[in-house]
C-alpha atoms as a PDB file:
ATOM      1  CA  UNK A   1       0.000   0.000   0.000  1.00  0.00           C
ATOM      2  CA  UNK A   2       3.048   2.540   0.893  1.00  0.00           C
ATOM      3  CA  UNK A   3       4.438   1.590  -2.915  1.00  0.00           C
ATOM      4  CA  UNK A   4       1.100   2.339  -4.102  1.00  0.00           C
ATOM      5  CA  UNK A   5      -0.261   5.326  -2.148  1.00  0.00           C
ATOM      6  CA  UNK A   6      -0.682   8.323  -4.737  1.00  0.00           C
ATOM      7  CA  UNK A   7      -3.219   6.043  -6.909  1.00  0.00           C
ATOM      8  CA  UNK A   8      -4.845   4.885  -4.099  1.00  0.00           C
ATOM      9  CA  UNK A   9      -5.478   8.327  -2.689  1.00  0.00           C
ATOM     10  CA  UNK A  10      -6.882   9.126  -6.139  1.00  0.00           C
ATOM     11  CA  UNK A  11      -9.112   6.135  -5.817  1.00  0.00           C
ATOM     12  CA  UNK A  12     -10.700   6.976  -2.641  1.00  0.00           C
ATOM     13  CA  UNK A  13     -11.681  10.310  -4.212  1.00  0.00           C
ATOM     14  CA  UNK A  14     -13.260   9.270  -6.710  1.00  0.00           C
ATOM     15  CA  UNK A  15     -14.888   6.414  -4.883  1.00  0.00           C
ATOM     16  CA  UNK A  16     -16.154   9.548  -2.410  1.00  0.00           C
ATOM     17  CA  UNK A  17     -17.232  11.310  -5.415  1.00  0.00           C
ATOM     18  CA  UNK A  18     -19.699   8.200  -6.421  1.00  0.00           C
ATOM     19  CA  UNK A  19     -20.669   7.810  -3.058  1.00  0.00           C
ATOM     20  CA  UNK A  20     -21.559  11.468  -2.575  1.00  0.00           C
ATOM     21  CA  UNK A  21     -23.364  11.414  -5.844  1.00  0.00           C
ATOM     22  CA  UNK A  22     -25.327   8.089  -5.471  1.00  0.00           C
ATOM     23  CA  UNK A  23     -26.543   8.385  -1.851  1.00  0.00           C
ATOM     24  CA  UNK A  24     -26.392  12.408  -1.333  1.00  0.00           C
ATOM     25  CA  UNK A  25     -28.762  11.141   1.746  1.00  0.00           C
ATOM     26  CA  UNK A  26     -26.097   9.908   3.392  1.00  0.00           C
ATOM     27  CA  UNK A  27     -23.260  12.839   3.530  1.00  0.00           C
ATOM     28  CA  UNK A  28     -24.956  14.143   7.192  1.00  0.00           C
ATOM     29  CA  UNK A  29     -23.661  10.956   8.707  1.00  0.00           C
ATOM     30  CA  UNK A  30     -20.347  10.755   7.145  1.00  0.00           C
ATOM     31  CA  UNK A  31     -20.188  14.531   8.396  1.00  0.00           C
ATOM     32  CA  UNK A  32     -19.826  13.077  11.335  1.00  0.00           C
ATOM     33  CA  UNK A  33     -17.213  10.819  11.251  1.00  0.00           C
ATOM     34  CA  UNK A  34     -15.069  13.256   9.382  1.00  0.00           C
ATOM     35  CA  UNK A  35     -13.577  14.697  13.082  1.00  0.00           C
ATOM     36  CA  UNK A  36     -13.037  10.990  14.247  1.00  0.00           C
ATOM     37  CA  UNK A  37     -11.598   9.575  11.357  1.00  0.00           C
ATOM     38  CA  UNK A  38      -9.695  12.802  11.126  1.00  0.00           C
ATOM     39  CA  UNK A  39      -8.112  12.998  14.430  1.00  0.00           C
ATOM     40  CA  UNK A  40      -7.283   9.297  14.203  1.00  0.00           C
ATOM     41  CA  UNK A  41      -4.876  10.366  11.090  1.00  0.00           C
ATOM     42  CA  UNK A  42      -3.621  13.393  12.802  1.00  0.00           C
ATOM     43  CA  UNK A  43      -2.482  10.903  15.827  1.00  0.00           C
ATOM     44  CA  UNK A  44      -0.771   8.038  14.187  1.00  0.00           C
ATOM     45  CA  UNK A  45       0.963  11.124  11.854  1.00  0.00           C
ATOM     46  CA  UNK A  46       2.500  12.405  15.271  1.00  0.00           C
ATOM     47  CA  UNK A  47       3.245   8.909  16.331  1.00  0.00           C
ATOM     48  CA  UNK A  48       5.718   8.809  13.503  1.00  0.00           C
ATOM     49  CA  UNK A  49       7.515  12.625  15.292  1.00  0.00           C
ATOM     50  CA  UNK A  50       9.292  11.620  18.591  1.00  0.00           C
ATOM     51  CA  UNK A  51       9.161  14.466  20.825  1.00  0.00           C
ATOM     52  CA  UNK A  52      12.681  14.738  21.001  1.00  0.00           C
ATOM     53  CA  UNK A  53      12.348  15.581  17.309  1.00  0.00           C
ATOM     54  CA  UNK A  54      11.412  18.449  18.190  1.00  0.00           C
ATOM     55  CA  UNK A  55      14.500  19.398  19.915  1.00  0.00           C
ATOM     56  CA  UNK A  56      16.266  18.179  16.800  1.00  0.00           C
ATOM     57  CA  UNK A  57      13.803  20.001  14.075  1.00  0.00           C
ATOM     58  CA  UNK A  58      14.999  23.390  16.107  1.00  0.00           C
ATOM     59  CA  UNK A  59      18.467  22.552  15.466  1.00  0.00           C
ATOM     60  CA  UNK A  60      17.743  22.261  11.796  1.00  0.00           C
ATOM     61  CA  UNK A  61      18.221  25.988  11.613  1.00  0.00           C
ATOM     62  CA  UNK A  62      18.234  26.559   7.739  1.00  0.00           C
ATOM     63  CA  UNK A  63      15.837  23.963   6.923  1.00  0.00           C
ATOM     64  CA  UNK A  64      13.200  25.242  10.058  1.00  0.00           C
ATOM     65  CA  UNK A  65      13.800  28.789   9.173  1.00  0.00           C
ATOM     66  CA  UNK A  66      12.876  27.977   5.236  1.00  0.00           C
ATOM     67  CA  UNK A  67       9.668  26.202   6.214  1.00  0.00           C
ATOM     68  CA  UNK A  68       8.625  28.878   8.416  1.00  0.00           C
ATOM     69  CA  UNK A  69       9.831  31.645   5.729  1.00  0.00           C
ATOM     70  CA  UNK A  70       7.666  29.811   2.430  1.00  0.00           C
ATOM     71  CA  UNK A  71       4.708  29.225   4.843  1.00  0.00           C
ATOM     72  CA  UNK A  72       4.053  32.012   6.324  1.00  0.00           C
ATOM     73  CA  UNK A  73       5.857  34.619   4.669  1.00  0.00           C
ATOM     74  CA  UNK A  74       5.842  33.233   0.506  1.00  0.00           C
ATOM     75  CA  UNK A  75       2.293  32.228   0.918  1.00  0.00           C
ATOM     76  CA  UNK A  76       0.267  35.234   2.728  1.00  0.00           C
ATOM     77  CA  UNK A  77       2.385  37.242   0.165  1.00  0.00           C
ATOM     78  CA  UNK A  78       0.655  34.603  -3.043  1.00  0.00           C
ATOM     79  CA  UNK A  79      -2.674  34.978  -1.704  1.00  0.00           C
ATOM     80  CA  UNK A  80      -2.591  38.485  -1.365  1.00  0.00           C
ATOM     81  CA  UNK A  81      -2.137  38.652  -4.664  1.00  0.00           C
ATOM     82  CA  UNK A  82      -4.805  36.043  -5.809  1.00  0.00           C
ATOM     83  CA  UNK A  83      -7.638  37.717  -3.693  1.00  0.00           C
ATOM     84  CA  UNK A  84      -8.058  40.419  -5.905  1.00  0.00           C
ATOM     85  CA  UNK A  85      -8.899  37.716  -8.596  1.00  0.00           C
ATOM     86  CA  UNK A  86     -11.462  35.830  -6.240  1.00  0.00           C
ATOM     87  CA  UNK A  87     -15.479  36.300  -6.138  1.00  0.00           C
ATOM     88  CA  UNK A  88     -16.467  39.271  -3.652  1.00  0.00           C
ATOM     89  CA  UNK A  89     -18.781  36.646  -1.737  1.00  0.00           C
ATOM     90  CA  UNK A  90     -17.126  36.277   1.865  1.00  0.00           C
ATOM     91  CA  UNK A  91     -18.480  32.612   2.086  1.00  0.00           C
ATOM     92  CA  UNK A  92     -15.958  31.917  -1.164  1.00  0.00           C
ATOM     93  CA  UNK A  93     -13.400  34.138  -0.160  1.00  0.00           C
ATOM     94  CA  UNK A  94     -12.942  32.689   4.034  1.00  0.00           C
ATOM     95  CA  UNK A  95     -12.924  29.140   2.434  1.00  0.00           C
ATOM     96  CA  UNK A  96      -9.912  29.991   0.175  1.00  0.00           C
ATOM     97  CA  UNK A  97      -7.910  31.602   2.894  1.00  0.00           C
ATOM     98  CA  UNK A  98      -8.909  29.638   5.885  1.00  0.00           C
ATOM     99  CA  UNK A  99      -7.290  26.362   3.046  1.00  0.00           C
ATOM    100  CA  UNK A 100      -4.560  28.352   1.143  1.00  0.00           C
ATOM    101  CA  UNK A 101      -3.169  29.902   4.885  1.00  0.00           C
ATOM    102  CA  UNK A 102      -2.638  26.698   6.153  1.00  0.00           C
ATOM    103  CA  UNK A 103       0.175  24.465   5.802  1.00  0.00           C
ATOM    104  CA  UNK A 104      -0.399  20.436   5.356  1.00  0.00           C
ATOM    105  CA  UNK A 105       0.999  18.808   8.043  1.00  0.00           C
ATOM    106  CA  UNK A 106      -0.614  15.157   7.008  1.00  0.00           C
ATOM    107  CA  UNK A 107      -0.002  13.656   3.144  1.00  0.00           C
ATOM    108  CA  UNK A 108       2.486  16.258   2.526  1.00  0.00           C
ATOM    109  CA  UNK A 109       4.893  14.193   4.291  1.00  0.00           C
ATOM    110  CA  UNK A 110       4.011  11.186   1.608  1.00  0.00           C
ATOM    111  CA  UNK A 111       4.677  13.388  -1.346  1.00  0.00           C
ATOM    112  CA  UNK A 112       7.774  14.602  -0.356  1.00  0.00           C
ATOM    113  CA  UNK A 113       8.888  11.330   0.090  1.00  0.00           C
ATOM    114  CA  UNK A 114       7.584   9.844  -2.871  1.00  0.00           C
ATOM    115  CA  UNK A 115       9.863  12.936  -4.782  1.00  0.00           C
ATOM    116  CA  UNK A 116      13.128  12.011  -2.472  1.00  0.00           C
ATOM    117  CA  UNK A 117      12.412  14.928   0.063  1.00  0.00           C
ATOM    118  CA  UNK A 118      13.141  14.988   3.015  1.00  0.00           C
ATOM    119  CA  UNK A 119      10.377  13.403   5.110  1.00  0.00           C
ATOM    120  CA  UNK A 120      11.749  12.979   8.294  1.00  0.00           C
ATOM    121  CA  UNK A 121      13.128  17.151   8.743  1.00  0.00           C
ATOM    122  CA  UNK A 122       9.301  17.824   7.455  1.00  0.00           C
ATOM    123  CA  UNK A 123       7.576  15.349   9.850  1.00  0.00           C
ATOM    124  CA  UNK A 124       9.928  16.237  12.758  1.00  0.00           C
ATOM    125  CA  UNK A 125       9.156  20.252  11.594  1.00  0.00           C
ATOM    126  CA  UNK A 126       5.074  18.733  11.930  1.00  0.00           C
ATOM    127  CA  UNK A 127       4.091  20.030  15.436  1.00  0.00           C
ATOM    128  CA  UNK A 128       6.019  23.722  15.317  1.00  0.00           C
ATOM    129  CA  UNK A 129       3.910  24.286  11.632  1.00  0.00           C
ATOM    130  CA  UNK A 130       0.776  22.889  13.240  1.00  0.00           C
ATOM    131  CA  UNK A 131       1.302  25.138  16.278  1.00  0.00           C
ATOM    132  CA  UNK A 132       2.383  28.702  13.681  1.00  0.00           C
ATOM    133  CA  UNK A 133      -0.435  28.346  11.863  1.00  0.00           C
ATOM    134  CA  UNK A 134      -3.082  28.376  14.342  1.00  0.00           C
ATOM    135  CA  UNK A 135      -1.755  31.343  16.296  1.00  0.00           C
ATOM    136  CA  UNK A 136      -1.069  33.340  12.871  1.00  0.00           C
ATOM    137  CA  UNK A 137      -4.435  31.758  10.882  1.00  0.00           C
ATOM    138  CA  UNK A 138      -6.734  34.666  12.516  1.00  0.00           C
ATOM    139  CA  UNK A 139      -4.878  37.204  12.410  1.00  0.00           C
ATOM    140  CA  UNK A 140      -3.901  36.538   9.020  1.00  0.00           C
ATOM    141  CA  UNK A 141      -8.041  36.305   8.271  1.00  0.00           C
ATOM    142  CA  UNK A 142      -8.526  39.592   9.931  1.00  0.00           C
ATOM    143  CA  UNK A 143      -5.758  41.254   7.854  1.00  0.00           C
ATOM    144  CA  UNK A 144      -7.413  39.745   4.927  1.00  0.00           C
ATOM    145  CA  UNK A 145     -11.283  40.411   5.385  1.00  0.00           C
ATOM    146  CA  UNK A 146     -11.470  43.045   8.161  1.00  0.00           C
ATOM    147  CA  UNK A 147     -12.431  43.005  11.740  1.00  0.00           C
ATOM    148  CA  UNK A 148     -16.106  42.932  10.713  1.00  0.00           C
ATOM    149  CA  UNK A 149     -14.980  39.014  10.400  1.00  0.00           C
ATOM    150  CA  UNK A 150     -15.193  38.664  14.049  1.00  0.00           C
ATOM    151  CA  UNK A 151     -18.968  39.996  14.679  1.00  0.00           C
ATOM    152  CA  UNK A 152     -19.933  36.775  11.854  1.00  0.00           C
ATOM    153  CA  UNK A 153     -17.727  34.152  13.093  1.00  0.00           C
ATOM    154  CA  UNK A 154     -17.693  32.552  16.292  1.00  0.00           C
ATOM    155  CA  UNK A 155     -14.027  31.641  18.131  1.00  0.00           C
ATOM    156  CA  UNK A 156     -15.381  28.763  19.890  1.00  0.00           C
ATOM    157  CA  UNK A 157     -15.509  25.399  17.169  1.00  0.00           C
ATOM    158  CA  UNK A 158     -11.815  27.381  16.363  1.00  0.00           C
ATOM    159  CA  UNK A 159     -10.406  26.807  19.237  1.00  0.00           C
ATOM    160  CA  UNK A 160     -12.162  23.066  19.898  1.00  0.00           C
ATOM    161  CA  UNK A 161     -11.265  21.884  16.812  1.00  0.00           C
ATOM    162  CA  UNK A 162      -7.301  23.047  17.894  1.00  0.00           C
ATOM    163  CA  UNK A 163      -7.598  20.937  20.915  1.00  0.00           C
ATOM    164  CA  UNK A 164      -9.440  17.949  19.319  1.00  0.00           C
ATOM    165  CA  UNK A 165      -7.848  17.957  16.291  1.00  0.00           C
ATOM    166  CA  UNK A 166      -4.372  18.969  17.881  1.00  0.00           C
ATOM    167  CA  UNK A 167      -3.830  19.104  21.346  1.00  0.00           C
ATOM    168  CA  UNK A 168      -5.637  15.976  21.854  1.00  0.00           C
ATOM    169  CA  UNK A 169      -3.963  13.355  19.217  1.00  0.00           C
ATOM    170  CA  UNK A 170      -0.146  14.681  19.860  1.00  0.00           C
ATOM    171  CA  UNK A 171      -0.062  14.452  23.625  1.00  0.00           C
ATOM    172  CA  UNK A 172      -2.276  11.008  23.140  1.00  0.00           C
ATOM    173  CA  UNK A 173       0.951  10.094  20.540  1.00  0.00           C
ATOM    174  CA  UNK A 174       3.740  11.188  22.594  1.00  0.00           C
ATOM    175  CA  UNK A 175       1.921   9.379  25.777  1.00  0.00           C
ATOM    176  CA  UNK A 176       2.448   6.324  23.415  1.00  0.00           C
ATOM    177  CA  UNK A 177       5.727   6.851  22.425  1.00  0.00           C
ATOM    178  CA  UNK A 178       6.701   7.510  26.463  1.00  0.00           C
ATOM    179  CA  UNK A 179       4.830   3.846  27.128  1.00  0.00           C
ATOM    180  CA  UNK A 180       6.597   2.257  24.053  1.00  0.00           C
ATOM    181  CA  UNK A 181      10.230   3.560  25.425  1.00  0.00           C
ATOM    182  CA  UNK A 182       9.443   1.227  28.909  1.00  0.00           C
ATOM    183  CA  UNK A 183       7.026  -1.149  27.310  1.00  0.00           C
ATOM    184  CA  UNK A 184       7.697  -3.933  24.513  1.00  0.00           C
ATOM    185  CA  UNK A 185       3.569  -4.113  23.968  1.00  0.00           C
ATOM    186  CA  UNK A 186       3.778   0.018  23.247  1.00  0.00           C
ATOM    187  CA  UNK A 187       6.021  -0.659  20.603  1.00  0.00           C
ATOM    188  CA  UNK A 188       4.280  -3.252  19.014  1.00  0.00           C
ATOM    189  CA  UNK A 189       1.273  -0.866  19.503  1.00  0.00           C
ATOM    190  CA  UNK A 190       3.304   2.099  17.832  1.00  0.00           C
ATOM    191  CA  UNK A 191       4.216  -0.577  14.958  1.00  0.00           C
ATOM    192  CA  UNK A 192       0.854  -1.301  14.234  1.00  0.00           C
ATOM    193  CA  UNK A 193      -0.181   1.926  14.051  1.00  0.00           C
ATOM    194  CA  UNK A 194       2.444   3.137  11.550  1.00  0.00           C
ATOM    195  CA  UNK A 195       0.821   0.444   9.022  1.00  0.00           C
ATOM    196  CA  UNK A 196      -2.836   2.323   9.572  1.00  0.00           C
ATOM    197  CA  UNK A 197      -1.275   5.416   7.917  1.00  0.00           C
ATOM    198  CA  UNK A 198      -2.303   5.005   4.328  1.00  0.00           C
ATOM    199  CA  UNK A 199      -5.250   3.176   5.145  1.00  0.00           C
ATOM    200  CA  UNK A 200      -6.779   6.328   7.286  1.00  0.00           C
ATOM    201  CA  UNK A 201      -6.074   8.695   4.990  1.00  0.00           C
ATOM    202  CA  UNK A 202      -7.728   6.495   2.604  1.00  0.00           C
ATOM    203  CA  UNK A 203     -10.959   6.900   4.743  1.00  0.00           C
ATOM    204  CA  UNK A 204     -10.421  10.909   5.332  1.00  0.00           C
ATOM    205  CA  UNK A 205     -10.294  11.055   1.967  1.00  0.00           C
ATOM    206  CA  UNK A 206     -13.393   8.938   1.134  1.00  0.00           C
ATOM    207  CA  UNK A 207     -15.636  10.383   3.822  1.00  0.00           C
ATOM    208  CA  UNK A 208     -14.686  14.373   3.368  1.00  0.00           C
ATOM    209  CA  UNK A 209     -15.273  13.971  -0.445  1.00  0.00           C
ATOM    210  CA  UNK A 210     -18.644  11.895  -0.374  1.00  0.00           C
ATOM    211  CA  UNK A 211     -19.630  13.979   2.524  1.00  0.00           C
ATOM    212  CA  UNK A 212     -19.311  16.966   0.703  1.00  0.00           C
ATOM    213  CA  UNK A 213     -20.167  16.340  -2.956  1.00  0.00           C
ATOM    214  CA  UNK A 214     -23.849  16.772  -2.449  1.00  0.00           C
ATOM    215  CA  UNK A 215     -22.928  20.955  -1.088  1.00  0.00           C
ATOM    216  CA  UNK A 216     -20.774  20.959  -4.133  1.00  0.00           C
ATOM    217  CA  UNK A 217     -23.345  20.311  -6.587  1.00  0.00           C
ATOM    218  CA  UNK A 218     -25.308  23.203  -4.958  1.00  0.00           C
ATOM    219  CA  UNK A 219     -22.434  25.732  -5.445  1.00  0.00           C
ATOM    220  CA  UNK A 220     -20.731  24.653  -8.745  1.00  0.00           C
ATOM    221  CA  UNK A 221     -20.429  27.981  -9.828  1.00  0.00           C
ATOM    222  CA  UNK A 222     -18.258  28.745  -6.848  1.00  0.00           C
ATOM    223  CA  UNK A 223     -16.144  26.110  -7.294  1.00  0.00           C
ATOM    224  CA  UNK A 224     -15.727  26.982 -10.793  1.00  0.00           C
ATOM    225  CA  UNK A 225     -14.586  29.987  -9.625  1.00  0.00           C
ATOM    226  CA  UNK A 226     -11.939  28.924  -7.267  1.00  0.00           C
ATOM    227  CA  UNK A 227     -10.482  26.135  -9.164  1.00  0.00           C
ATOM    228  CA  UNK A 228      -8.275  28.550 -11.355  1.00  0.00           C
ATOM    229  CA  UNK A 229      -6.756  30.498  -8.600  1.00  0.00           C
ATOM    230  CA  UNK A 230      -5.900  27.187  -6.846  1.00  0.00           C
ATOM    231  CA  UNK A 231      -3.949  25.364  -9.840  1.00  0.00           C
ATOM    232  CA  UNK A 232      -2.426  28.736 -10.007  1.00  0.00           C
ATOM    233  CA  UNK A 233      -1.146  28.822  -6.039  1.00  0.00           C
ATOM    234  CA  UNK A 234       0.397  25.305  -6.793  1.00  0.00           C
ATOM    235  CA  UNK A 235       2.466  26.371  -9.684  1.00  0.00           C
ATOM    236  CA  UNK A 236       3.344  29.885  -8.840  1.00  0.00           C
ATOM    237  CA  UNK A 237       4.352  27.705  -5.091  1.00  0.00           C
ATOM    238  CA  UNK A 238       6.484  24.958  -6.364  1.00  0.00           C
ATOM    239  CA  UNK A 239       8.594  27.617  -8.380  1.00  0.00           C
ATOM    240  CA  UNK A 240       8.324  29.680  -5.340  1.00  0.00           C
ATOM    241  CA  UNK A 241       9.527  26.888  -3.210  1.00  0.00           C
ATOM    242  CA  UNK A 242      12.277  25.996  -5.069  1.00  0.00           C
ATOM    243  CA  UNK A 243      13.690  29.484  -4.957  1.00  0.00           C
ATOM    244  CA  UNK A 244      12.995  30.023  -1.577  1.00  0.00           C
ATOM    245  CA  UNK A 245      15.027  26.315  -1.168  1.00  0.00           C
ATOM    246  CA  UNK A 246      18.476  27.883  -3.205  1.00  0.00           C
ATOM    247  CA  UNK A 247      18.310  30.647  -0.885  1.00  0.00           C
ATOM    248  CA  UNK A 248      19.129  28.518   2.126  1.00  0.00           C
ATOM    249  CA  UNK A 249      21.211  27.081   0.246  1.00  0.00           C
ATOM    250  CA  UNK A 250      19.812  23.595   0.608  1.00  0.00           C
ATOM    251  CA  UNK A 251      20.395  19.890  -0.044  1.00  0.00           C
ATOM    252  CA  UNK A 252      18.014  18.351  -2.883  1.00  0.00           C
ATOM    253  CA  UNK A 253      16.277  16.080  -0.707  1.00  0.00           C
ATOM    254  CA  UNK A 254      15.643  19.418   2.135  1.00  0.00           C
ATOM    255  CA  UNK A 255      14.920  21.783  -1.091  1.00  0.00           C
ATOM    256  CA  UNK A 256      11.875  19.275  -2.135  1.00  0.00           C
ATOM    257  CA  UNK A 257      10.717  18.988   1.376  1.00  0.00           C
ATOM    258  CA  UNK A 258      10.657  22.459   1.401  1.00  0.00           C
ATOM    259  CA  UNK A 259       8.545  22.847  -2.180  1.00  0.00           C
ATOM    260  CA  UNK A 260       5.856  20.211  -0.689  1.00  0.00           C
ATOM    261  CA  UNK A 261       5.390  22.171   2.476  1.00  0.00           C
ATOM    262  CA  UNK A 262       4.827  25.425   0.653  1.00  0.00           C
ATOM    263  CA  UNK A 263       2.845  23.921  -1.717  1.00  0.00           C
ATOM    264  CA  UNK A 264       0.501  21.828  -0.561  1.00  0.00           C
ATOM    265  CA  UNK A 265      -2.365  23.085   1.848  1.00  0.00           C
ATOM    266  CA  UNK A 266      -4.205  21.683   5.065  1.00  0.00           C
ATOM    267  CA  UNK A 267      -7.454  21.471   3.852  1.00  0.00           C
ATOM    268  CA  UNK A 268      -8.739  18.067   6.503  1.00  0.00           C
ATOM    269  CA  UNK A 269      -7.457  20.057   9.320  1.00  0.00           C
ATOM    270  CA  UNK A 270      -9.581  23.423   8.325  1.00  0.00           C
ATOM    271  CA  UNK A 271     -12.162  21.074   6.850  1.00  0.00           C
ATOM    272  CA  UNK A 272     -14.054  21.165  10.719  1.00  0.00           C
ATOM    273  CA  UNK A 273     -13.465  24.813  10.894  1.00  0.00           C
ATOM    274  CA  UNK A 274     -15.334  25.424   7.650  1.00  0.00           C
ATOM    275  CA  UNK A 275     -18.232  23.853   8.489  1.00  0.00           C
ATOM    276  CA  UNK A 276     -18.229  24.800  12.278  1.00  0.00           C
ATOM    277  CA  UNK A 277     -18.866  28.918  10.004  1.00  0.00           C
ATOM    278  CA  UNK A 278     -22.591  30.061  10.308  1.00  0.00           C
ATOM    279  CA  UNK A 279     -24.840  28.968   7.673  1.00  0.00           C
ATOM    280  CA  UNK A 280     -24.123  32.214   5.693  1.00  0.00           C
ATOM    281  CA  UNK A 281     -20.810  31.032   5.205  1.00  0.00           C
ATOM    282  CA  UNK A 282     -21.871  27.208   3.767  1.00  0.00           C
ATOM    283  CA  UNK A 283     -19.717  27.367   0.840  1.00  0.00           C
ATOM    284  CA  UNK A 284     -16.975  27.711   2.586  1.00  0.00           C
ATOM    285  CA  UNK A 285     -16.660  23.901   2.719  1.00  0.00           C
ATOM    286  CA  UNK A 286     -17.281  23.347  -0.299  1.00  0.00           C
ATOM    287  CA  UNK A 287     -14.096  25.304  -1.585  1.00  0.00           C
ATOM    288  CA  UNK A 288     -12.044  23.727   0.987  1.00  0.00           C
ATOM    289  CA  UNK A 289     -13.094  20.523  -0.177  1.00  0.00           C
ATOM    290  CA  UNK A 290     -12.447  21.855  -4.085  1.00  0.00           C
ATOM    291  CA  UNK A 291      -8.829  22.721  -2.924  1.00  0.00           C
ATOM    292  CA  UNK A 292      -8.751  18.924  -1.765  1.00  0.00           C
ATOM    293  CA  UNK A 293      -9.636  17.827  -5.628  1.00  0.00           C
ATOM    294  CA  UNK A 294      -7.179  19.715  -7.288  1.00  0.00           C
ATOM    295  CA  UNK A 295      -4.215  19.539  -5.055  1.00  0.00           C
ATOM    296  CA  UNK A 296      -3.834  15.491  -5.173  1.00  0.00           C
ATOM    297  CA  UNK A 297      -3.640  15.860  -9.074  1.00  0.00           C
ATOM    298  CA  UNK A 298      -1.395  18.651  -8.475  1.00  0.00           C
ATOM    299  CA  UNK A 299       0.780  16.430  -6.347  1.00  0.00           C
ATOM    300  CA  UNK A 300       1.095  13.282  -8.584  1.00  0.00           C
ATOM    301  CA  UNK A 301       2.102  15.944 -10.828  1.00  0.00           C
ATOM    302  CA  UNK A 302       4.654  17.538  -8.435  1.00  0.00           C
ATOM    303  CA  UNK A 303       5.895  14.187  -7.727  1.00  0.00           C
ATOM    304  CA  UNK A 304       7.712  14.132 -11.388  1.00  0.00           C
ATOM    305  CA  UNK A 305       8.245  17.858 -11.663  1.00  0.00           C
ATOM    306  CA  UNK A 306       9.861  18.368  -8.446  1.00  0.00           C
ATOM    307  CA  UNK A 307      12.958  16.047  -8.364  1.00  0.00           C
ATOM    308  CA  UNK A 308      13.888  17.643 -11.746  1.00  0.00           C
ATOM    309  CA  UNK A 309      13.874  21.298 -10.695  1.00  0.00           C
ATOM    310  CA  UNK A 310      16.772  20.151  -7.777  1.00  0.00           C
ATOM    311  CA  UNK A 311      18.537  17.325  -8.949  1.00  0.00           C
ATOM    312  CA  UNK A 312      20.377  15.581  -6.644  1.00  0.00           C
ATOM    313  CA  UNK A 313      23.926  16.314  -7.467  1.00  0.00           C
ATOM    314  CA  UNK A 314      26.527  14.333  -9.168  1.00  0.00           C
END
């Protein structure tokens, strides 16, 4: 399944899409199990980052300092510029920054790897990126759509979904990794739930598509309208990337770690923040979820193009 994982991805979209559009009926219960399945991901993900990584991914100076510098500096710069080109409804326009402010901190590590980067800086750089972009995501929202934002959107499902989606799966995994150091059954436990990786995201995938592909046929003018600015963030961001990656004058393997990050967007994570937005603000999902679509053709793409724009030398 790891050999196999960027077709099997696409397969569980599209098996979403059939399910969303044969049994529309049923995309209120998979709702549901979108946080659960969801956090389950997120906590195997930080099984894989020992805490001490963390002490490690600090250490990584140039590599740390070019994640945070593409993220949150490249990127609020890119969307600034692709607002302008975006519908004036606020519904569409929250959606696309609330996905394209966001850095993935999930199947971005299983790109990267599948184009030689350097998974284990990014996954060890996963909790510091998680942690950024929630303190900088409302600011960066306010800066973007005015303080009038915060009289429409309630702070509350924000900050549960943090500690739900966050909090609560990384101090569950590094709980686990303390009770595998002492335990032999904790590793065995830790083992097992390395394997579950591609199978989870399998289901993420699966239930956020077919539980959101009956909004989407509801709003397909909106996602028409978002689609172009999106395939345009992922090119103008991989070119982006990979100058930002020359600048810190790093390795191949760090440089396309450091292309992925900036590239690719964390669109399950703001998934329950999108729909947790008053009812005004529906469509907001439904772009997130659009982003979804065209980012995992945009990374089997990326996957080729990447390794070629930093070659590993000799």
């Amino acid at each position: 399944m790891e050999r196999h994982q960027v077709p099997i991805y696409v397969g569980a979209i599209v098996a979403g899409l059939l399910v969303g559009s044969v049994a529309p009926g049923a995309g209120a219960g998979l709702e549901i199990a979108i946080n659960p399945v969801l956090g389950l991901l997120l906590y195997v993900t930080f099984l894989q980052v020992p805490a001490r990584a963390l002490l490690r991914s600090l250490r990584a100076g140039r590599f740390l300092g070019a994640a945070l510098a593409v993220n949150f500096v490249v990127v609020p710069l890119v969307v600034a510029a692709l607002v302008g080109f975006l519908p004036a409804d606020q519904g569409v326009r929250l959606g696309v920054l609330l996905v394209l402010l966001a850095p993935c901190v999930d199947y971005v590590i299983v790109f990267s790897g599948l184009a030689g980067g350097s998974s284990d800086r990014l996954l060890a750089a996963t909790p510091l990126l998680l942690i950024a972009q929630m303190l900088l995501l409302p600011p960066f929202l306010l800066l973007f759509l005015g303080p009038g934002l915060a009289e429409v959107v309630d702070v509350g499902p924000f900050v549960e979904a943090f500690l739900v989606l966050i909090v609560i799966p990384l101090a569950l995994a590094w709980l686990t990794q303390a009770w595998a150091a002492r335990h032999r059954t904790g590793t065995t436990v830790v083992g097992a739930a390395g394997a579950l990786m591609v199978p989870l995201m399998v289901a993420t995938l699966l239930v956020v598509v077919a539980s959101q592909v009956p909004k989407v046929g509801g709003d397909l003018s909106a996602v028409a309208a978002v689609v172009p600015s999106y395939v345009v963030f992922l090119v103008v961001m991989v070119l982006l990337g990979t100058v930002v990656a020359r600048l810190f004058r790093l390795g191949p393997a760090e440089g396309r770690a450091i292309v992925f990050t900036g590239a690719t967007r964390n669109s399950l994570v703001v998934l329950p923040l999108a729909l947790a937005l008053p009812d005004a603000f529906a469509v907001a999902s439904v772009v997130v979820v659009t982003q979804t679509l065209v980012e995992v053709v945009g990374m089997v793409v990326s996957v080729r193009v990447v390794p070629r724009l930093l070659r590993t030398r000799g």
